[in-house]
Protein backbone atom coordinates (compact mmCIF):
# COMPACT_ATOMS: atom_id res chain seq x y z
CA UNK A 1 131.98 91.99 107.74
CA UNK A 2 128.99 90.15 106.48
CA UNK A 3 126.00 91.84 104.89
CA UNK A 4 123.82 91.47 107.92
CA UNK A 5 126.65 92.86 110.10
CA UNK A 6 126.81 95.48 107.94
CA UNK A 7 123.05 96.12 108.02
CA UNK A 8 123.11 95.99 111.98
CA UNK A 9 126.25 98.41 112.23
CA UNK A 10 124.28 100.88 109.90
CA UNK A 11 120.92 100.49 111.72
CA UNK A 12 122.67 100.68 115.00
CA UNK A 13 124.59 103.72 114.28
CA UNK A 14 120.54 105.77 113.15
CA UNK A 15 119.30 104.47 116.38
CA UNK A 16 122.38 106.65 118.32
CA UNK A 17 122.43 109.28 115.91
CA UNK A 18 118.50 109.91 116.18
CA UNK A 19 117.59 108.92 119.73
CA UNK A 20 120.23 108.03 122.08
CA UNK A 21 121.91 110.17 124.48
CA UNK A 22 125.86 108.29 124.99
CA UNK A 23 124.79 106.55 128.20
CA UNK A 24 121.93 104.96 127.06
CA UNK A 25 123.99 103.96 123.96
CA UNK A 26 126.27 102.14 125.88
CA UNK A 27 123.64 99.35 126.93
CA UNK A 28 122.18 98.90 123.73
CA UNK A 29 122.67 95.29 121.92
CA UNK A 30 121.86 94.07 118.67
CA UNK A 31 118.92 91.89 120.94
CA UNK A 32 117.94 94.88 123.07
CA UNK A 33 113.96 94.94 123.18
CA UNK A 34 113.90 98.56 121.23
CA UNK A 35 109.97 98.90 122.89
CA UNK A 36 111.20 99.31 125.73
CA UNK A 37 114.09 101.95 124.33
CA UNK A 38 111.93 103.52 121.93
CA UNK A 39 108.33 105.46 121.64
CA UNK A 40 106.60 104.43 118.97
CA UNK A 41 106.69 107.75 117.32
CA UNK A 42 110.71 107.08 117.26
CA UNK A 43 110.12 103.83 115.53
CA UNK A 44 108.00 105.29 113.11
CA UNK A 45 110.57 107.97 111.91
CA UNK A 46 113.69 105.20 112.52
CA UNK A 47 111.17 103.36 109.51
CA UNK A 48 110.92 106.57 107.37
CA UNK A 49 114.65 107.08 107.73
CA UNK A 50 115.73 103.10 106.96
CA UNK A 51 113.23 103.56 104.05
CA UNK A 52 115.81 105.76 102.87
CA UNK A 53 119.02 104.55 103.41
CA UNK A 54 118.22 100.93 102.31
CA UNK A 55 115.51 102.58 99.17
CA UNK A 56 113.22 100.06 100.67
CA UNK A 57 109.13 100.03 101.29
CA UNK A 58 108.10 99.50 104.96
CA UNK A 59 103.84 98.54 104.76
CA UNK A 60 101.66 98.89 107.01
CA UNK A 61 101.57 95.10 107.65
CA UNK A 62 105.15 94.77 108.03
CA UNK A 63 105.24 96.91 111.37
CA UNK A 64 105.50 93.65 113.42
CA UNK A 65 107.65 93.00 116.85
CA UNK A 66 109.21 90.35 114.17
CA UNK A 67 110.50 92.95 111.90
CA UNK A 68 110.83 96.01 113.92
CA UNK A 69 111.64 94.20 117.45
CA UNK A 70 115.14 94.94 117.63
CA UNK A 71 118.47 95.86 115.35
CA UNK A 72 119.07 91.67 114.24
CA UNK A 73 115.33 91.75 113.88
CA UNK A 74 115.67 94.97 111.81
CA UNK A 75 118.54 93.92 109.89
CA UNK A 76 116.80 90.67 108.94
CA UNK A 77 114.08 92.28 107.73
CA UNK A 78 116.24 94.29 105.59
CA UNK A 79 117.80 91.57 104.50
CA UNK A 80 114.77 90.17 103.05
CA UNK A 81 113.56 93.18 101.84
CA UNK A 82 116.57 93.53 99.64
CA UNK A 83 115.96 90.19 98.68
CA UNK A 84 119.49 89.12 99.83
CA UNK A 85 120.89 92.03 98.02
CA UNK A 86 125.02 91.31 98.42
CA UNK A 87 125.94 94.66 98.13
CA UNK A 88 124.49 98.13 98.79
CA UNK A 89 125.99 101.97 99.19
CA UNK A 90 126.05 103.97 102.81
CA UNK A 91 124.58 107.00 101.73
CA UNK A 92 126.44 110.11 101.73
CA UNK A 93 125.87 112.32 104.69
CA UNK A 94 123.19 114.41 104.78
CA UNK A 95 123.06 118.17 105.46
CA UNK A 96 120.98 119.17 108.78
């Protein structure tokens, strides 16, 4: 799997942990417009939350339809954020 299929996969799985019920999971792609999927109170916490699995800063500037648009938008932006990082640890599960 490469890095940014890795990225996806992890974003991908937040999005249906957080937010989606398994119906709506079902139609989600990796190009799926997540405005029309999300509030923007959901994107907002699916920031705070990829802030800390990737140990990443999200500014305010950087909350762009280009970066935030979809999951391969997302993972992109990741991507560069890490600064082509190769490698990088799923955190351990977290208690509720």
């Amino acid at each position: 799997m490469t890095d940014i299929s890795q990225t996806e996969t992890i974003v991908r799985a937040r999005i249906l942990e957080m937010y989606l019920s398994e119906k709506e999971a079902e139609t989600l792609q990796n190009d799926t417009d997540l405005v029309g999927v999300l509030d923007s109170l959901q994107i907002l916490r699916l920031v705070i939350e990829l802030e800390s699995v990737f140990a990443i800063k999200v500014s305010d500037s950087d909350l762009t339809l280009e970066n935030f648009g979809s999951i391969a938008k997302i993972a992109a932006f990741i991507s560069r954020q890490l600064g082509g990082a190769t490698k990088f640890e799923e955190p351990l599960a977290q208690a509720p």
